[in-house]
Structure formats: C-alpha cells, structure tokens
Protein backbone atom coordinates (compact mmCIF):
# COMPACT_ATOMS: atom_id res chain seq x y z
CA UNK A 1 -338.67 3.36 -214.55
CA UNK A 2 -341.78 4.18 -216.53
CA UNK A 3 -343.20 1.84 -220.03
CA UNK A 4 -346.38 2.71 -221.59
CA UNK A 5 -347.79 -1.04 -222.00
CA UNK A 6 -348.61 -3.28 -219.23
CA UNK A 7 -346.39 -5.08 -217.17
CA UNK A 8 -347.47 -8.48 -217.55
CA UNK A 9 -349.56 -9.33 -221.11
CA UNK A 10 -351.20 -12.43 -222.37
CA UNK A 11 -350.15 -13.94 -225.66
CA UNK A 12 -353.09 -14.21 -228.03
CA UNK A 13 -352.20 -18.04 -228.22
CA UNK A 14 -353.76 -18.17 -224.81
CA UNK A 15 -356.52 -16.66 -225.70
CA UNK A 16 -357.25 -18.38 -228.69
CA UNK A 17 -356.37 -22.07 -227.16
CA UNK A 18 -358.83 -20.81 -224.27
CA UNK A 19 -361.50 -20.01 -227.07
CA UNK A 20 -361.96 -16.34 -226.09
CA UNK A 21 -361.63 -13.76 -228.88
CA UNK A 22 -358.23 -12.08 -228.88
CA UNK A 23 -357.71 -8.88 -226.98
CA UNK A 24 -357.35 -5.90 -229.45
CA UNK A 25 -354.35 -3.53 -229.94
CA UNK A 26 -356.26 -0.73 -227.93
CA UNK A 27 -357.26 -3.13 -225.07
CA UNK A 28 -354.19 -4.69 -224.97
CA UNK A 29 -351.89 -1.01 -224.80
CA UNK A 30 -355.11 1.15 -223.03
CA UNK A 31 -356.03 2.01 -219.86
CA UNK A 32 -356.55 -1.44 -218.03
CA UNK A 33 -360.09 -0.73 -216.91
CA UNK A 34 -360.93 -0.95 -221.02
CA UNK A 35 -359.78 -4.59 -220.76
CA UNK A 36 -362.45 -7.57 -220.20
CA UNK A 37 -361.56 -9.29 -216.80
CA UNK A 38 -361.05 -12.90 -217.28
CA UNK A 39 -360.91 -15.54 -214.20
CA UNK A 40 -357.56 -16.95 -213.04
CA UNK A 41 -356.77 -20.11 -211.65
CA UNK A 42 -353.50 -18.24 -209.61
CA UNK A 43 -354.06 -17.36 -206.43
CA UNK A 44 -353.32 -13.50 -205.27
CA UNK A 45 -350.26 -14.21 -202.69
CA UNK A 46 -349.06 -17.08 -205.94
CA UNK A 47 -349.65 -13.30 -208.49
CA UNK A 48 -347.67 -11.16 -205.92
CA UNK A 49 -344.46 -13.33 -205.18
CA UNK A 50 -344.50 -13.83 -209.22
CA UNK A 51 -344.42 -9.85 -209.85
CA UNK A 52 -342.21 -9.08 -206.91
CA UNK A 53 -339.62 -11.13 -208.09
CA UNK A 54 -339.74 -10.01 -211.60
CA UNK A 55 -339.49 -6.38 -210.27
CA UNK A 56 -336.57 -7.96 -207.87
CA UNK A 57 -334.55 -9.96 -210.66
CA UNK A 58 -334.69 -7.38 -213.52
CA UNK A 59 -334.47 -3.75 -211.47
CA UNK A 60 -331.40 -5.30 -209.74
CA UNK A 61 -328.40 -2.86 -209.89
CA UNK A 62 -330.59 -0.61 -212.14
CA UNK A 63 -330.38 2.98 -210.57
CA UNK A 64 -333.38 5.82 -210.97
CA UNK A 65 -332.35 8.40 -213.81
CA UNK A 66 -333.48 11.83 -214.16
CA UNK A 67 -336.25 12.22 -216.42
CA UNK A 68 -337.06 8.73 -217.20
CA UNK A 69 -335.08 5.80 -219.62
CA UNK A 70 -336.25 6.33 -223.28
CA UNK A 71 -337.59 3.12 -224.99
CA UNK A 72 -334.11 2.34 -226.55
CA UNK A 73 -332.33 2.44 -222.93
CA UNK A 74 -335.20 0.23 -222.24
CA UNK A 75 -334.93 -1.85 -224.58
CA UNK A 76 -331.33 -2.02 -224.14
CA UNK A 77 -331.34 -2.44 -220.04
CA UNK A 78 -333.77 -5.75 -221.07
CA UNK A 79 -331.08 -7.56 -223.31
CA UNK A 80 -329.10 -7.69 -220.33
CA UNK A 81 -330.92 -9.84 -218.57
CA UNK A 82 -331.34 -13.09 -218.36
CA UNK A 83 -334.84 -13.90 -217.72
CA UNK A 84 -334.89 -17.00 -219.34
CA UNK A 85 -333.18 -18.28 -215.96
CA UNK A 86 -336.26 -16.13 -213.76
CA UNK A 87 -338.72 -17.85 -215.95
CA UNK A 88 -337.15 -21.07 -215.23
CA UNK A 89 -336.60 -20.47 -211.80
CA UNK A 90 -340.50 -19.76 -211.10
CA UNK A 91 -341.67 -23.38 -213.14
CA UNK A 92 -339.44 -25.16 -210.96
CA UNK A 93 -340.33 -23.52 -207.73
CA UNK A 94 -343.77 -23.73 -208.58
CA UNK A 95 -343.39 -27.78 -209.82
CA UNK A 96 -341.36 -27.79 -205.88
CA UNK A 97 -343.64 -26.27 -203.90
CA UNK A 98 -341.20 -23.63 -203.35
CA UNK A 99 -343.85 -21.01 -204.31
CA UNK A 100 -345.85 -19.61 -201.06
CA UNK A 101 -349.00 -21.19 -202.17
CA UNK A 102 -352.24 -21.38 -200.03
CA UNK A 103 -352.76 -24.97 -198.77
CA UNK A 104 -355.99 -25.53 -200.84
CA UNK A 105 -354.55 -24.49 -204.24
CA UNK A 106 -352.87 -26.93 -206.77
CA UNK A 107 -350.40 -26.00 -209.17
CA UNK A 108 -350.02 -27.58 -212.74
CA UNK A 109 -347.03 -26.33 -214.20
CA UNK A 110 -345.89 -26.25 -218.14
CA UNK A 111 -342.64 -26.59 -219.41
CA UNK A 112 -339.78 -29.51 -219.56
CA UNK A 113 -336.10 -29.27 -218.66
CA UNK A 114 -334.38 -28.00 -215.36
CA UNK A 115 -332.79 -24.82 -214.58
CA UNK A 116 -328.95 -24.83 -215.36
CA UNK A 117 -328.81 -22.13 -212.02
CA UNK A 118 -331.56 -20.28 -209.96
CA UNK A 119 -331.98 -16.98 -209.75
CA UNK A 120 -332.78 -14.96 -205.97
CA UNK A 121 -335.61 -17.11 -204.47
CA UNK A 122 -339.74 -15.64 -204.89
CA UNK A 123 -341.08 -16.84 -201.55
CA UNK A 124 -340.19 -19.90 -200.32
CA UNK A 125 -342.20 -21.60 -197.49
CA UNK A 126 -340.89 -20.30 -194.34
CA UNK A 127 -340.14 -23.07 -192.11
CA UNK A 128 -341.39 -23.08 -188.82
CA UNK A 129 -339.63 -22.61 -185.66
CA UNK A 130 -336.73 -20.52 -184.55
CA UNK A 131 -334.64 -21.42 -187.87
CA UNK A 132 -338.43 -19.67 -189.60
CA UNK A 133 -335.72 -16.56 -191.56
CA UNK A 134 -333.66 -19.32 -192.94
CA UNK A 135 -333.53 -20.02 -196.91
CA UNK A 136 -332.46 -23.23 -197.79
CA UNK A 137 -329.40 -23.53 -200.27
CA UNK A 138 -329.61 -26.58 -202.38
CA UNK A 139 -327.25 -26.35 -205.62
CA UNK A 140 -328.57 -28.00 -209.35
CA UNK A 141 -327.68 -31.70 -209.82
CA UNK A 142 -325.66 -32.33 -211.62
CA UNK A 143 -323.78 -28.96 -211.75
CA UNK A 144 -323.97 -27.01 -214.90
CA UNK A 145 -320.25 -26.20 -216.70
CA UNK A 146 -319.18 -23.42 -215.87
CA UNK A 147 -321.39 -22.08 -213.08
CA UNK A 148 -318.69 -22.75 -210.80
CA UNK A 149 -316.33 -19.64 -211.10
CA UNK A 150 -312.50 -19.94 -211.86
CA UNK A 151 -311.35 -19.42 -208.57
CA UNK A 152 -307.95 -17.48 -208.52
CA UNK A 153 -305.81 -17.95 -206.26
CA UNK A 154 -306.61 -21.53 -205.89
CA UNK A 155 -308.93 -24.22 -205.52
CA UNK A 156 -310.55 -23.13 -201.66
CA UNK A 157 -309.47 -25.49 -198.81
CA UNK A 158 -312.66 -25.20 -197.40
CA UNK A 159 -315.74 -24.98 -199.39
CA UNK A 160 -316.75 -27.61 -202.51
CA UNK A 161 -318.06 -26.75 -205.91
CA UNK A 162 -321.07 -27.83 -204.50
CA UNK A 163 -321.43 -25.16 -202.19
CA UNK A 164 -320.01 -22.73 -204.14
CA UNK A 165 -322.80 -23.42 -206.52
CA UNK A 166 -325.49 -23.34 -204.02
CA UNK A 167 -324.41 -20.16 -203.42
CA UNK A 168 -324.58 -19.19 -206.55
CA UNK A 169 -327.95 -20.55 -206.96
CA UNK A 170 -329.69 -20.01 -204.01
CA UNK A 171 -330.16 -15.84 -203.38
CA UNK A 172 -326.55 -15.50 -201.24
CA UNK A 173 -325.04 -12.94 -204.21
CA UNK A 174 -327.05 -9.67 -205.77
CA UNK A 175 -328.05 -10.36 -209.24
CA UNK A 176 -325.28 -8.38 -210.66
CA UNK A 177 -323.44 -11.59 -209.56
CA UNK A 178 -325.85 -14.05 -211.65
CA UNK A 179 -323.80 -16.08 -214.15
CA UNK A 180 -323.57 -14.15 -217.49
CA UNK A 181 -324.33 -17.20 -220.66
CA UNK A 182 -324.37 -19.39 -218.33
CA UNK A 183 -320.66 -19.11 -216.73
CA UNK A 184 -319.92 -17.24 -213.01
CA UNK A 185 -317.19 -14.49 -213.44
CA UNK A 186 -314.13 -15.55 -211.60
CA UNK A 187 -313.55 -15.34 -207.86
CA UNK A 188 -309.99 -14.02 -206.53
CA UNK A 189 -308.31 -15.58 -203.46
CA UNK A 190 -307.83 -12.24 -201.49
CA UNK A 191 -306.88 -13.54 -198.14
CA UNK A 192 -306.08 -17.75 -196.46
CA UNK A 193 -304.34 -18.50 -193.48
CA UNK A 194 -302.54 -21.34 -194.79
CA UNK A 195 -301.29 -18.88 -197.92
CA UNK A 196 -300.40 -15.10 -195.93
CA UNK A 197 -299.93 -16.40 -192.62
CA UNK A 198 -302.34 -15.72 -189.54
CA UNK A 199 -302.73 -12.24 -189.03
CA UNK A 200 -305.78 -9.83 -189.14
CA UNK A 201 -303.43 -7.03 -189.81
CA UNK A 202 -302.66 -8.85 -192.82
CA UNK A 203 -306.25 -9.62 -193.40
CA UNK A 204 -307.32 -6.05 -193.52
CA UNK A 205 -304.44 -4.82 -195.49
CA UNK A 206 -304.80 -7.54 -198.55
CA UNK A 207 -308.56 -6.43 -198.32
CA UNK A 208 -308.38 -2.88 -198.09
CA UNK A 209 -310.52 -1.18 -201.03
CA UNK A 210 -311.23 -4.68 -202.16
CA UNK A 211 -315.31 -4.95 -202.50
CA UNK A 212 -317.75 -7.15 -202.31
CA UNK A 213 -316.19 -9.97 -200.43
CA UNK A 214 -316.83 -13.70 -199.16
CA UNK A 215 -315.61 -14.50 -196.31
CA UNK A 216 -315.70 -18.79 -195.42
CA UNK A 217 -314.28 -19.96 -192.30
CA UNK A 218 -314.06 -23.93 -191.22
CA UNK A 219 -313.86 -24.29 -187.13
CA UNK A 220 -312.12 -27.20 -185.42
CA UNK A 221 -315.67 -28.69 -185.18
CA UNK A 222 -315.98 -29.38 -188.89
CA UNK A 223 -318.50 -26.62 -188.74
CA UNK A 224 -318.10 -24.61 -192.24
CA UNK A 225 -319.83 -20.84 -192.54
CA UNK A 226 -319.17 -17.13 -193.81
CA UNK A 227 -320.62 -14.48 -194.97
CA UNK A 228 -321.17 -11.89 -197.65
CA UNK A 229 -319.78 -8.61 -197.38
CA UNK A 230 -320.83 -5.07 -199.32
CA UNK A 231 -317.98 -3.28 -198.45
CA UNK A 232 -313.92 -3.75 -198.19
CA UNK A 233 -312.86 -5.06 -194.69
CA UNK A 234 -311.08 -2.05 -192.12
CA UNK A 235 -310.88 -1.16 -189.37
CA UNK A 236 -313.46 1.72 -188.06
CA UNK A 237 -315.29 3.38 -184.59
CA UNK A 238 -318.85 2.01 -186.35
CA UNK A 239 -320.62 -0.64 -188.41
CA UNK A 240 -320.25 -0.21 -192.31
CA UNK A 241 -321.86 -2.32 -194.35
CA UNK A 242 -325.34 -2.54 -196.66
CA UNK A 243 -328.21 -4.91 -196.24
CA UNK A 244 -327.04 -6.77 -199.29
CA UNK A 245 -324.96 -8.72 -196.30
CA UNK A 246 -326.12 -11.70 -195.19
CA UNK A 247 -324.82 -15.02 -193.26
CA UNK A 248 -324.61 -18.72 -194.13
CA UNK A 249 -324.34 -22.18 -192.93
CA UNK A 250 -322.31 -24.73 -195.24
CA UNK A 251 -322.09 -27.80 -192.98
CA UNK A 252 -323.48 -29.52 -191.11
CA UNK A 253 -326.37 -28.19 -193.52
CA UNK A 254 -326.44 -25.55 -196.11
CA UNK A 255 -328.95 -22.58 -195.06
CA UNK A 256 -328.52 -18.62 -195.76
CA UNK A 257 -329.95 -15.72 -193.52
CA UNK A 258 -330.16 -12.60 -195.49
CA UNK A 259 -330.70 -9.10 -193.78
CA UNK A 260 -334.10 -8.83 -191.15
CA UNK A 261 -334.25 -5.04 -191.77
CA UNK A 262 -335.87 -4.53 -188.43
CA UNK A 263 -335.40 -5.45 -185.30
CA UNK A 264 -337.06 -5.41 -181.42
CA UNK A 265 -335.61 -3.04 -178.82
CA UNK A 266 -335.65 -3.84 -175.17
CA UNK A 267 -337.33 -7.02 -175.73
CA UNK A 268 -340.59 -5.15 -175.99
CA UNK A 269 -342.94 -6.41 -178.97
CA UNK A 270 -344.02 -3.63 -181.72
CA UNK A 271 -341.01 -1.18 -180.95
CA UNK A 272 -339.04 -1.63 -184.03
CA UNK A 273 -335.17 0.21 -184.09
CA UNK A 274 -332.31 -0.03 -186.69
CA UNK A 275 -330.77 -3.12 -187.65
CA UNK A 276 -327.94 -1.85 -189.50
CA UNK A 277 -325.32 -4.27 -188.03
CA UNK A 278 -323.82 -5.50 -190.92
CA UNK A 279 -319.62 -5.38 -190.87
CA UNK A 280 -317.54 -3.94 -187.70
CA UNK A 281 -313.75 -3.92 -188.05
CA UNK A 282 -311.40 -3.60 -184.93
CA UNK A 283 -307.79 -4.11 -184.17
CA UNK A 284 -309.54 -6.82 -181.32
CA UNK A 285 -311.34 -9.00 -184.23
CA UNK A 286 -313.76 -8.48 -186.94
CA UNK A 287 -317.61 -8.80 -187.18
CA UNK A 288 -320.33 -9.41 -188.79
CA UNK A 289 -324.05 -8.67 -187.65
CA UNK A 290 -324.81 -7.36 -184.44
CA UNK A 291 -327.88 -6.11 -182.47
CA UNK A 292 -327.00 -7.95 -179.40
CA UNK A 293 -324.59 -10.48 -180.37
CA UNK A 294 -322.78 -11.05 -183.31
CA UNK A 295 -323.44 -13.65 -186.04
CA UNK A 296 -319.49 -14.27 -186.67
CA UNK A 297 -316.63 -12.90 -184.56
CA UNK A 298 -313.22 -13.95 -184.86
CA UNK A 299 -310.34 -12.58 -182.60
CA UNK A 300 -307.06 -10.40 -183.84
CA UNK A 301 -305.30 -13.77 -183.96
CA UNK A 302 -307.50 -15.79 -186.34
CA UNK A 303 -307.90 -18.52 -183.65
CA UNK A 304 -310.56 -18.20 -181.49
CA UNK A 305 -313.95 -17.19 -182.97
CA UNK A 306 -317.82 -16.82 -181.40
CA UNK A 307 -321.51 -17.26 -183.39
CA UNK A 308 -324.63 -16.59 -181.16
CA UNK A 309 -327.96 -15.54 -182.41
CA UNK A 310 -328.43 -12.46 -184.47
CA UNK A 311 -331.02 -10.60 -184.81
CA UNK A 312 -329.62 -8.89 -187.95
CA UNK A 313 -329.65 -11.74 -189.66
CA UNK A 314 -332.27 -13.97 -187.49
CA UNK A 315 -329.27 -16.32 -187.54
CA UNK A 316 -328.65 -18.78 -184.97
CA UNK A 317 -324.91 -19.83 -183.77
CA UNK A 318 -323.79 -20.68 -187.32
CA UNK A 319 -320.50 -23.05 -186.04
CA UNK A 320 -320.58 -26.11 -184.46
CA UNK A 321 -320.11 -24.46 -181.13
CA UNK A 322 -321.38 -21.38 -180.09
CA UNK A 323 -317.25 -20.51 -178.67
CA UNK A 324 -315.22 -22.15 -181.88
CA UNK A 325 -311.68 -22.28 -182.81
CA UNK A 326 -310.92 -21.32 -186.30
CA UNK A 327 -309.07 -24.11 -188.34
CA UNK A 328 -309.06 -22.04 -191.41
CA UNK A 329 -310.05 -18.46 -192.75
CA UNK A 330 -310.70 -17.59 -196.41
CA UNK A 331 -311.48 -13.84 -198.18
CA UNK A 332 -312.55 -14.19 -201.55
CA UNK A 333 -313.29 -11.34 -203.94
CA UNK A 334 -315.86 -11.42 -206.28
C-alpha cells in the first residue's frame, strides 16, 4: 500500500503552541529531507512500537492488490477502522507503563477518559523468567455494553464475561475480530459436552468447515484454558493451522501466548527450524502446538487431557496439572 504524504504528520497547533513557525504545504507533502528536524522528547524503541502497531492495527486483514489502492480505496479502507480505539489504546499503555520504554525516560501523557476495549498490544514489558513470551490479559473495568458478544448457543459454562472480554481486549483475536461501534459480533456455541454428548467424532463433525474457532476447556483442577484456532477442526496426517493461533490461561491467572515463529532444534543455540505446530487432528485426540510437546492435548474420549511446555507457543503447562482430566469442553465459533 503506497500514499504520497507522510505517514505520521504534525498538526500546525503543535507547532504553533511550541512557538515554531508552521511547516509549509511543500515541506509538509515533499521529500522529508526538505523538512526542518525538530528534537523529540520520544525515545526511538517508544517511536518504533508506536509505528509498528499502527502498521499492525490498520493493515490487519488488508491484502496487497495489483497495481496499488487509488486514493478513494484509501480513503475508503481508513473509514473502516477504528483508530480512535488504537489511539486510545497507546495513551493508556503509555499512562501504564505498558509501552517498552527505556528505564531513564518519563512519559507525560495527554488525554482524559479510558478505553471502552484495547486493541492488539504495542510492546508490553516482557516479564522476566520462563513465563518472559507471556502477555498479560486484563479486561476494562467496568465492562463496556456490548463488548461482550451475544453468545449463541448459550451463556458458556466455563468462561465469565470477564474473560471473554479480556480476550477481546487483550491481542487473543485478529483485528478483523475488534468490536465494530463498540459491540463484539456474536459468538456461536459450535460444540459442549454437557449439550452433544462426549465424543470427538462429534466434535469434529459439528466443526467441520466451521472457521476460526475457540476452543475453552475447564479440568477437574479448576484449571480453565483454550485456544484460538485459524482453521476448522479434522482430522489429517499433518499440522494445519496459521500463526494467527495462539494459547491461553484463564484461571488460576489470565495470560495469552501467541505464536514464537521460530524455534531451537536439537537443543543447540542459533539453529533456528519451523515452528509451524499450530492444530493436529487425529482419531486418538486433538492438538494444539507442538515442537516437542504439545500445549493442549485431549484424548478421543474428551476425558483425559495433557499441557507441557511448548515451544510454539513458549507456553508452559497451561492446566492445573501437567496430566488433567477434562470436566468440560467448549467450541465456539466466531
């Protein structure tokens, strides 16, 4: 996607409050290198998480086209999106701390008012330790109307409307899945143990061309996870999948591990090999991640279930025991 003007512009307010003379029309729309360089108080790695995600958040779901959009597709392609939430979302990360910022650098941010949801996270502080791929998932207090989707089918047995909206909120769905005016398209029941019986056969055939899909699962432990799946459940030789999967933790805490793209071979440091181990479907059980272990397995009888850690996902065991047994199982399509 090409646009003759700059990315990112300064309003002449700023300039004017500042007490510099305004840019001109010619500076402003010309070859950068025309423009006067003026000092900054952000930091480079505070700039680069700030343009990332605003290439991230508004070229989500966009695909290339031939030849270049004209300025009315543009134009068009922008009144789509809601940036009013991105905007939000980077004043409140900032005013959090959430941003990655350098440990000398202070941050005064502008602005009043919360966001009603957040969009995908910029860069949050990774914590330290093994958990260091985790992402946090805290939903907005008090929870905006309608940001929980109508879920059909049901009200879930296992998950709240608070973790539905931390979901929601916190990077686990693609943009294409950010509210819309403020209210979340509805979710449809697709597949629950205590509603179609226990039976994976049953599973895959209620799912079959059904895409994307969440799947929640509650152990005997009170442990509460899932997963978010590209691609309709079956049953195949090989992984499917896309590295919009990812993995979550509900309870005892609420934490998502999106896709680690690459991941050691052998054990030896600097060889890097595919990490493609998103879904697997068998008659046995079904899958998700792999490179060694996987980050969810449950068996052909919905019962008895395993989470170790993943290197797909850099997930640890995700129940509340590494070998769980499955109280109840949830699909949900989105």
């Amino acid at each position: 996607m090409t646009d003759t003007g700059p990315i990112l512009r300064l309003e002449p307010k700023h300039a004017v409050r500042s007490g510099r003379s305004m840019l001109t029309k010619a500076q402003r729309y010309g070859n950068p290198c025309d423009r006067p360089f003026l000092s900054s108080s952000i930091q480079p790695p505070v700039m680069l998480a700030v343009v990332q995600s605003f290439f991230e958040f508004g070229l989500k779901g966009t695909h290339p086209k031939q030849g270049g959009w004209s300025w009315e597709e543009l134009h068009a392609i922008n009144d789509t999106l809601p940036m009013h939430i991105w905007v939000q979302t980077v004043l409140d990360q900032a005013a959090s701390g959430a941003l990655n910022l350098p440990p000398t650098v202070t941050t005064t941010v502008s602005g009043t008012g919360s966001s009603n949801f957040l969009s995908p996270p910029l860069s949050p502080k990774p914590p330290s330790g093994p958990d260091s791929h985790a992402i946090p998932l805290e939903p907005p207090m008090p929870i905006p109307h309608g940001l929980v989707p109508h879920m059909q089918g049901g009200p879930s047995s296992i998950v709240s409307p608070e973790d539905v909206a931390a979901l929601v909120c916190g990077g686990a769905l693609p943009a294409r899945h950010a509210p819309i005016g403020g209210a979340s398209r509805p979710w449809r029941l697709t597949y629950c143990t205590r509603q179609h019986g226990i039976s994976l056969a049953t599973l895959y055939r209620r799912a079959a061309n059904v895409s994307p899909t969440l799947l929640f699962i509650r152990d005997t432990g009170g442990g509460v996870f899932g997963a978010y799946c590209s691609e309709p459940w079956r049953v195949g030789p090989r992984f499917y999948g896309s590295g919009e999967t990812c993995v979550f933790q509900l309870h005892p805490r609420r934490v998502l591990y999106p896709w680690k793209r690459l991941a050691a071979q052998d054990g030896r440091q600097g060889i890097q090999g595919n990490n493609s181990y998103f879904q697997f479907g068998t008659h046995s059980g079904l899958g998700v991640g792999g490179a060694g272990h996987f980050a969810i397995w449950v068996d052909n009888d919905l019962f008895e279930g395993s989470s170790a850690d993943c290197a797909t996902f850099g997930s640890p065991p995700l129940s509340s025991s590494p070998d769980f047994h499955v109280h109840s199982l949830e699909l949900w399509a989105l």
